[in-house]
PDB file of N, CA and C in Angstrom:
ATOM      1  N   UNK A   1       0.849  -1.184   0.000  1.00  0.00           N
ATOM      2  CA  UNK A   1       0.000   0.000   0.000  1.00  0.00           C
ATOM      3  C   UNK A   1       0.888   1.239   0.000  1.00  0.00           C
ATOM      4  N   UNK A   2       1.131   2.230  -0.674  1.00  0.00           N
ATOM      5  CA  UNK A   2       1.671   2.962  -1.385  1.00  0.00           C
ATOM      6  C   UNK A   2       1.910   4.412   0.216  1.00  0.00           C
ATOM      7  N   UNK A   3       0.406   4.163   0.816  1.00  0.00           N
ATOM      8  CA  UNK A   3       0.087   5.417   1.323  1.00  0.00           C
ATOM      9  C   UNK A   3      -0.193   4.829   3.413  1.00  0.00           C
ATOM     10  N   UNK A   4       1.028   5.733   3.919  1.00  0.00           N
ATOM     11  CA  UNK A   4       0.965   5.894   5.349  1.00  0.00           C
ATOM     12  C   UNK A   4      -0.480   5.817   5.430  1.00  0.00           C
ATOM     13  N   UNK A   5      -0.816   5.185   6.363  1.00  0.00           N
ATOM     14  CA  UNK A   5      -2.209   5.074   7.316  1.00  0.00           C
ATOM     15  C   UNK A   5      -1.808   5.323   8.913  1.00  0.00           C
ATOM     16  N   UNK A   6      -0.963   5.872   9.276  1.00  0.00           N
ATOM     17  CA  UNK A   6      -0.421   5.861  10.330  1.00  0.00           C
ATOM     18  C   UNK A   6      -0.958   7.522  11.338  1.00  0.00           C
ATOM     19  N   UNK A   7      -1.021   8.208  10.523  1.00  0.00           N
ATOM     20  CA  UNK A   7      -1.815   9.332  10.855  1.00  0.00           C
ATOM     21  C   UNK A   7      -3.387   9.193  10.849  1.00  0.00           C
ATOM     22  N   UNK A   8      -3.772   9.186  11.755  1.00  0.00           N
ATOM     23  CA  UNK A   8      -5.406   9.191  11.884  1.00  0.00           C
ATOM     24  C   UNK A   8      -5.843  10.985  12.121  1.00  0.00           C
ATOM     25  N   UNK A   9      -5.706  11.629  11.424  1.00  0.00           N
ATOM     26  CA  UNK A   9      -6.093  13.434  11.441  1.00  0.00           C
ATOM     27  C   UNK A   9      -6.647  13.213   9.443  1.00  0.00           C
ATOM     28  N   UNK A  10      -7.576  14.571   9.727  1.00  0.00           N
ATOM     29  CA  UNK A  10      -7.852  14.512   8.570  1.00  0.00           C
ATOM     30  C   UNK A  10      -6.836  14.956   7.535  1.00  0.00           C
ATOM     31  N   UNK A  11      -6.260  15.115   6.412  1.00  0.00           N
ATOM     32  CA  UNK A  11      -5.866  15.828   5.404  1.00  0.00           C
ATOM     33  C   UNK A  11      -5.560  16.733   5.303  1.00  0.00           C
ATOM     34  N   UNK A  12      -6.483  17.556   5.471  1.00  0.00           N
ATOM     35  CA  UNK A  12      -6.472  19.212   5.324  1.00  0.00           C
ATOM     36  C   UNK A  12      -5.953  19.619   6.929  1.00  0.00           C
ATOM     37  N   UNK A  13      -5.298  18.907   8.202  1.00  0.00           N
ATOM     38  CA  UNK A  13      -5.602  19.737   9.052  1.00  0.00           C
ATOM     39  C   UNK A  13      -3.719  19.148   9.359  1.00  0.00           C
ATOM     40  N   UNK A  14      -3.346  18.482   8.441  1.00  0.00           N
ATOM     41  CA  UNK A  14      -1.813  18.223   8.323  1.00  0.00           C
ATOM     42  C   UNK A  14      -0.660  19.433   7.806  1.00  0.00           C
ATOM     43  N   UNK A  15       0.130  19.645   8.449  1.00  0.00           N
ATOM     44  CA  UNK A  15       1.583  20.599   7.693  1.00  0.00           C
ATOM     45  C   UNK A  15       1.782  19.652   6.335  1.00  0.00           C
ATOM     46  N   UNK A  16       2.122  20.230   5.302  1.00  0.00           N
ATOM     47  CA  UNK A  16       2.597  19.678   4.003  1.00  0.00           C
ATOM     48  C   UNK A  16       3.393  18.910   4.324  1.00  0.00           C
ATOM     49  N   UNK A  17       4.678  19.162   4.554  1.00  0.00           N
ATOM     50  CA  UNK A  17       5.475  17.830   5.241  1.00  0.00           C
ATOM     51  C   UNK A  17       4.436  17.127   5.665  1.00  0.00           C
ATOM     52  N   UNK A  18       3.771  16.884   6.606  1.00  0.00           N
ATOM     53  CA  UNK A  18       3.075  15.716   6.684  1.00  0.00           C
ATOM     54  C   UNK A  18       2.405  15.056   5.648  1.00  0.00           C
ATOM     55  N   UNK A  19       1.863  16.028   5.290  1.00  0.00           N
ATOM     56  CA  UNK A  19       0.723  15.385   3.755  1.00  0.00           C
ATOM     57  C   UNK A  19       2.042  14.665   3.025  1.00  0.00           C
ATOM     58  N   UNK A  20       3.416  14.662   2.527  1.00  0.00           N
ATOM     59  CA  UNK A  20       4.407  14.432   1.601  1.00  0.00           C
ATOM     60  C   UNK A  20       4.316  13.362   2.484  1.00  0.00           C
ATOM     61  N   UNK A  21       4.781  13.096   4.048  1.00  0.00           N
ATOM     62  CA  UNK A  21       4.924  11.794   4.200  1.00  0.00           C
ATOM     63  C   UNK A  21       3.920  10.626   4.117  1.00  0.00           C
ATOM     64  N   UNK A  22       2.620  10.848   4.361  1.00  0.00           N
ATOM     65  CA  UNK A  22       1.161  10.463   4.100  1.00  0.00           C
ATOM     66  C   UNK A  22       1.260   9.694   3.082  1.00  0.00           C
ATOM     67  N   UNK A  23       1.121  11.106   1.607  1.00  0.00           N
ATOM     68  CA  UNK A  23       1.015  10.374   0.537  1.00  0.00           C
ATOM     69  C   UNK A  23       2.503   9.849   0.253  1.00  0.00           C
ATOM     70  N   UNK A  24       3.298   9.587   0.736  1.00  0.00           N
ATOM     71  CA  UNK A  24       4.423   9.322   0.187  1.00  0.00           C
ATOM     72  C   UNK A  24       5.077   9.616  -1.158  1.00  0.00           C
ATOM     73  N   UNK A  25       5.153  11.118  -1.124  1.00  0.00           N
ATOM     74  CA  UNK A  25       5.130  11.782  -2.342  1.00  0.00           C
ATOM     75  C   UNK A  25       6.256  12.914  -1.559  1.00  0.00           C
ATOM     76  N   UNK A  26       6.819  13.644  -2.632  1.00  0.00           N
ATOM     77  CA  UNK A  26       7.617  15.332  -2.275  1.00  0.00           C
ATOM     78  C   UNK A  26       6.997  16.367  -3.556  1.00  0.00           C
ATOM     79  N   UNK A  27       7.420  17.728  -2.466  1.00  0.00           N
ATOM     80  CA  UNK A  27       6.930  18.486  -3.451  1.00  0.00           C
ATOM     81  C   UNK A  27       7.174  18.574  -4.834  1.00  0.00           C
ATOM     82  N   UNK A  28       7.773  17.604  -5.777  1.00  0.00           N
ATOM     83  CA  UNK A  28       7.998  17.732  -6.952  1.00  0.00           C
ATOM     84  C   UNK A  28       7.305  16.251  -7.774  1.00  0.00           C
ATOM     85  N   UNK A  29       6.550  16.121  -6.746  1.00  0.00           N
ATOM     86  CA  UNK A  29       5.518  14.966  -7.265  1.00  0.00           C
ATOM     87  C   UNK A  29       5.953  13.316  -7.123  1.00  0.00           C
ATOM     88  N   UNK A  30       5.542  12.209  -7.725  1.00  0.00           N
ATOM     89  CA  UNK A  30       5.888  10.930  -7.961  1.00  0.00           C
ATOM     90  C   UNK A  30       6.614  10.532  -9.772  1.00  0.00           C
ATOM     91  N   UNK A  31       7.282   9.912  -9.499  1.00  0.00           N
ATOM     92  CA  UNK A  31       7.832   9.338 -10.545  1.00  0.00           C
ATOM     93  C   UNK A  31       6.431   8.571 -11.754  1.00  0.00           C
ATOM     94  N   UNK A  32       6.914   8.562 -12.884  1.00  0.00           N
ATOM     95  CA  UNK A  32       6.330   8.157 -13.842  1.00  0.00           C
ATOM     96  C   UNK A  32       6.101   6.663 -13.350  1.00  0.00           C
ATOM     97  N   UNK A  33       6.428   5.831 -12.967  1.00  0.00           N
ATOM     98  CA  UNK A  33       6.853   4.100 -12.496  1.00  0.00           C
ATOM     99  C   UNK A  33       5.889   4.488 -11.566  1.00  0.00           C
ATOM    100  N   UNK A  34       5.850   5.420 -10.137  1.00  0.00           N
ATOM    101  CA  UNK A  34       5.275   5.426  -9.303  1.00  0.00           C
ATOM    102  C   UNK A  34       3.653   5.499  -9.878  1.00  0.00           C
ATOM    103  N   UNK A  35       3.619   6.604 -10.529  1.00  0.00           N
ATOM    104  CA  UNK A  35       2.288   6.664 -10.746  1.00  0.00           C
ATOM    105  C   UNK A  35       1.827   5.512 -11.521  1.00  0.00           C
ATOM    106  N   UNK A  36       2.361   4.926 -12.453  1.00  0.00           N
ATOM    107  CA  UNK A  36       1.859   3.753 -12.945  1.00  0.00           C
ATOM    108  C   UNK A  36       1.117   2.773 -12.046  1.00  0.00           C
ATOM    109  N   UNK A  37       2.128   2.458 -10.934  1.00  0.00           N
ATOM    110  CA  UNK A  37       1.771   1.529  -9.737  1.00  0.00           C
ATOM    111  C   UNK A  37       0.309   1.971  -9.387  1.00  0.00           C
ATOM    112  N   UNK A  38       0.671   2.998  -8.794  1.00  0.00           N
ATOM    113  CA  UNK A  38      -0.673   3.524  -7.969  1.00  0.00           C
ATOM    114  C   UNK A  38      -1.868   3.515  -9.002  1.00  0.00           C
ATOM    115  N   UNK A  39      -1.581   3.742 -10.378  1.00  0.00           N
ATOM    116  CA  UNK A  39      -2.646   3.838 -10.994  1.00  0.00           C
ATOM    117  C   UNK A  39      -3.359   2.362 -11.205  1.00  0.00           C
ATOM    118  N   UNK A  40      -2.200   1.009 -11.525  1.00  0.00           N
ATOM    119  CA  UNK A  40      -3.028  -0.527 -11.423  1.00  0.00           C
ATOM    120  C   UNK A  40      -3.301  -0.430  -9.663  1.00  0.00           C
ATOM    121  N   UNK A  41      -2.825  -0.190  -8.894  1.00  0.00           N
ATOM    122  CA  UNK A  41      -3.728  -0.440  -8.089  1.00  0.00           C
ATOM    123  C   UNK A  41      -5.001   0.497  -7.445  1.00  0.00           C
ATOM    124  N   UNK A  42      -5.159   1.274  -7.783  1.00  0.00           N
ATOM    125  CA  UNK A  42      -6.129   2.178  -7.187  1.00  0.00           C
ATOM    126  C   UNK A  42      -7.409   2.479  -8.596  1.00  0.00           C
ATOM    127  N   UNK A  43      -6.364   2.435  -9.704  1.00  0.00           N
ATOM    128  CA  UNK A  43      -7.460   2.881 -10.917  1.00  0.00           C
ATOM    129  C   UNK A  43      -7.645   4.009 -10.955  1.00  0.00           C
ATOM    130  N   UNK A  44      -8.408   4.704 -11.801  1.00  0.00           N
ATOM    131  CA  UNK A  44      -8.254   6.347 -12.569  1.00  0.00           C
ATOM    132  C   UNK A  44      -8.851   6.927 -11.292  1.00  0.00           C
ATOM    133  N   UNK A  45      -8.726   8.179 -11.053  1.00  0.00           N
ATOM    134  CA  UNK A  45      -9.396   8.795 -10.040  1.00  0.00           C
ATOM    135  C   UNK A  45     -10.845   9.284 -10.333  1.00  0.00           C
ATOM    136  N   UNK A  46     -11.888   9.028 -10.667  1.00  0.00           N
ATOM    137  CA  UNK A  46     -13.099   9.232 -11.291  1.00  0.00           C
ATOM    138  C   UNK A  46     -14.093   8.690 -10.937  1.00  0.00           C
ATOM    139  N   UNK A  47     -15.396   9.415 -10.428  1.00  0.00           N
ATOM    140  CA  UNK A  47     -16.483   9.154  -9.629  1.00  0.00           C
ATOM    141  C   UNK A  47     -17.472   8.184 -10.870  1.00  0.00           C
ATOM    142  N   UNK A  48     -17.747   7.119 -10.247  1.00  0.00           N
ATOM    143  CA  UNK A  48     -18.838   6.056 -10.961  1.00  0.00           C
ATOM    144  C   UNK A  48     -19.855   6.707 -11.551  1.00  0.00           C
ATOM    145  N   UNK A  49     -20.281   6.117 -12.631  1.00  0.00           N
ATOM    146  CA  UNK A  49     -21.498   6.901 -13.506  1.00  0.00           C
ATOM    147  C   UNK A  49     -22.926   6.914 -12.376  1.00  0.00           C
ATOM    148  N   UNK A  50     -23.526   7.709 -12.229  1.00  0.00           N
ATOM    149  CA  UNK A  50     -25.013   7.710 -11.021  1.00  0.00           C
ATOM    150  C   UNK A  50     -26.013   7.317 -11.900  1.00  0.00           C
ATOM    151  N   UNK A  51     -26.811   6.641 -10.982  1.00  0.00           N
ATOM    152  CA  UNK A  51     -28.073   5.678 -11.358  1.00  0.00           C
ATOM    153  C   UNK A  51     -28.857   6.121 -11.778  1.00  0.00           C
ATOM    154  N   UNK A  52     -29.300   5.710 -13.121  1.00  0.00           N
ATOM    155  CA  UNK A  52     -30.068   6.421 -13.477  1.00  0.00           C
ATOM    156  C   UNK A  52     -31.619   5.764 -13.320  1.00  0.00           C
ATOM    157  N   UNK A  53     -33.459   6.598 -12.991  1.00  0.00           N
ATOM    158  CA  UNK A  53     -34.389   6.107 -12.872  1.00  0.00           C
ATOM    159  C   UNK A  53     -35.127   6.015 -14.091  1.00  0.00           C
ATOM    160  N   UNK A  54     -36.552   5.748 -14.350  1.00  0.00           N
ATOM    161  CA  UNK A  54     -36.632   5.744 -15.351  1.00  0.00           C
ATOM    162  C   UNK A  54     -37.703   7.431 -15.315  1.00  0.00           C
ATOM    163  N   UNK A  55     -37.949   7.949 -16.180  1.00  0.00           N
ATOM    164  CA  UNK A  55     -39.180   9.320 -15.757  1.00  0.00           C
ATOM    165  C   UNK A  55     -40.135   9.092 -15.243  1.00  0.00           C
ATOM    166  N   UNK A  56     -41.146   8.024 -15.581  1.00  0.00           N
ATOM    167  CA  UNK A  56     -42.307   7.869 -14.542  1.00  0.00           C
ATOM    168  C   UNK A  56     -41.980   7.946 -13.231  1.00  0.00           C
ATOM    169  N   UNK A  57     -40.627   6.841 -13.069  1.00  0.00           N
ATOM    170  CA  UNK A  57     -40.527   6.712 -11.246  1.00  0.00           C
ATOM    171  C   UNK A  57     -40.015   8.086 -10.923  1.00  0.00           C
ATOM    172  N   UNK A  58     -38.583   8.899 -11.425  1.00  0.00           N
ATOM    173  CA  UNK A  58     -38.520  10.278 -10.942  1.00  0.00           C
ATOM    174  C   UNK A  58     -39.695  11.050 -10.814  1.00  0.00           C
ATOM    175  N   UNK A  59     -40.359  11.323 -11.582  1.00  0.00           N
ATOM    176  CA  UNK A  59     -41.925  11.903 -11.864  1.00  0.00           C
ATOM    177  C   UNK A  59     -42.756  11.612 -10.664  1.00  0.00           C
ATOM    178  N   UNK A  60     -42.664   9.871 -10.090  1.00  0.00           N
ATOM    179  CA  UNK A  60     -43.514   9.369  -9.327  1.00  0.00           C
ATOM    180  C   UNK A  60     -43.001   9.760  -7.960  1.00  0.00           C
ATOM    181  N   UNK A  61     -41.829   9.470  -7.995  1.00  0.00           N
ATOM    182  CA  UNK A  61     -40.982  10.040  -6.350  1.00  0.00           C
ATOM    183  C   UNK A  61     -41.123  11.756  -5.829  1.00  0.00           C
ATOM    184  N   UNK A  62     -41.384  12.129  -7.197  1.00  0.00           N
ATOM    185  CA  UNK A  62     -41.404  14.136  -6.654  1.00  0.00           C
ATOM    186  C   UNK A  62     -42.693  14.166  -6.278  1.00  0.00           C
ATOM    187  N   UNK A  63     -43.858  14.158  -7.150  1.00  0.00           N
ATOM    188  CA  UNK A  63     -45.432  13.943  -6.622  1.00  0.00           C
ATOM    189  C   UNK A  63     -45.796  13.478  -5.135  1.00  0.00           C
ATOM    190  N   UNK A  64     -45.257  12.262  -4.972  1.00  0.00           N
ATOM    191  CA  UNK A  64     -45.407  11.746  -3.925  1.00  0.00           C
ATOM    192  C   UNK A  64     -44.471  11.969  -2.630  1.00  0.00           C
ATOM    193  N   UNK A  65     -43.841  12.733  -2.845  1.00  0.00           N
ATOM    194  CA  UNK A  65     -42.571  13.472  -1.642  1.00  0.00           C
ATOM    195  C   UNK A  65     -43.473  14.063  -0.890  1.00  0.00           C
ATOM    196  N   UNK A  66     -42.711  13.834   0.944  1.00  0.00           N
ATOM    197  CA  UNK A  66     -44.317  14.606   1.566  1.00  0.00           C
ATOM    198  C   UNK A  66     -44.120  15.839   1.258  1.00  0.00           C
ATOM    199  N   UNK A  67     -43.195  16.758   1.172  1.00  0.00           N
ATOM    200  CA  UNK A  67     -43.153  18.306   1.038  1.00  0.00           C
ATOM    201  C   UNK A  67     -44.193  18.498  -0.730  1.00  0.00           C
ATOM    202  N   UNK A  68     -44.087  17.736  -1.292  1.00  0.00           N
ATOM    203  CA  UNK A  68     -44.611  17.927  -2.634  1.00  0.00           C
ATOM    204  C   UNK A  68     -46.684  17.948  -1.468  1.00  0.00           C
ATOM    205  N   UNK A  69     -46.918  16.754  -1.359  1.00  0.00           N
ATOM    206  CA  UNK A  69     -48.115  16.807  -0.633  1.00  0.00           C
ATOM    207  C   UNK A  69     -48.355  17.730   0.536  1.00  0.00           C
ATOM    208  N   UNK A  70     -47.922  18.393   1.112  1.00  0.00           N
ATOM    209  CA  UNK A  70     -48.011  19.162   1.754  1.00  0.00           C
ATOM    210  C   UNK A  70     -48.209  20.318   0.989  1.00  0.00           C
ATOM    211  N   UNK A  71     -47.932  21.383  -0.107  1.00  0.00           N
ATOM    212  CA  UNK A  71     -48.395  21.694  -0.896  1.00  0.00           C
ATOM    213  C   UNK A  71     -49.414  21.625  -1.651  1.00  0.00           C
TER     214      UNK A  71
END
């Protein structure tokens, strides 16, 4: 595993030096080899396509929302 787990603080509330030792990275980034690695194991950084409903049921879920009936 590429990346310290040894710090339990969030991210943002780390000195850069820390974040460099974290991600195990320096300020001039990771090597081409490195990123390769990390990339077979972790995969592209990119949020999954969202589910899609079909229109009746979206249609059917807003109608029937209590704030919609309450109206």
């Amino acid at each position: 595993m590429p990346f310290n787990s040894h710090l339990n603080s969030h991210i943002w509330t780390l000195t850069p030096t820390d974040v460099y030792k974290t991600l195990i990275t320096t300020p001039q980034g990771i090597s081409e080899a490195e990123a390769n690695l990390r990339l077979k194991e972790f995969g592209y950084n990119e949020l999954p396509e969202p589910q899609t409903r079909l229109l009746i049921l979206r249609f059917t879920d807003q109608v029937t929302h209590f704030m919609a009936l309450l109206l």
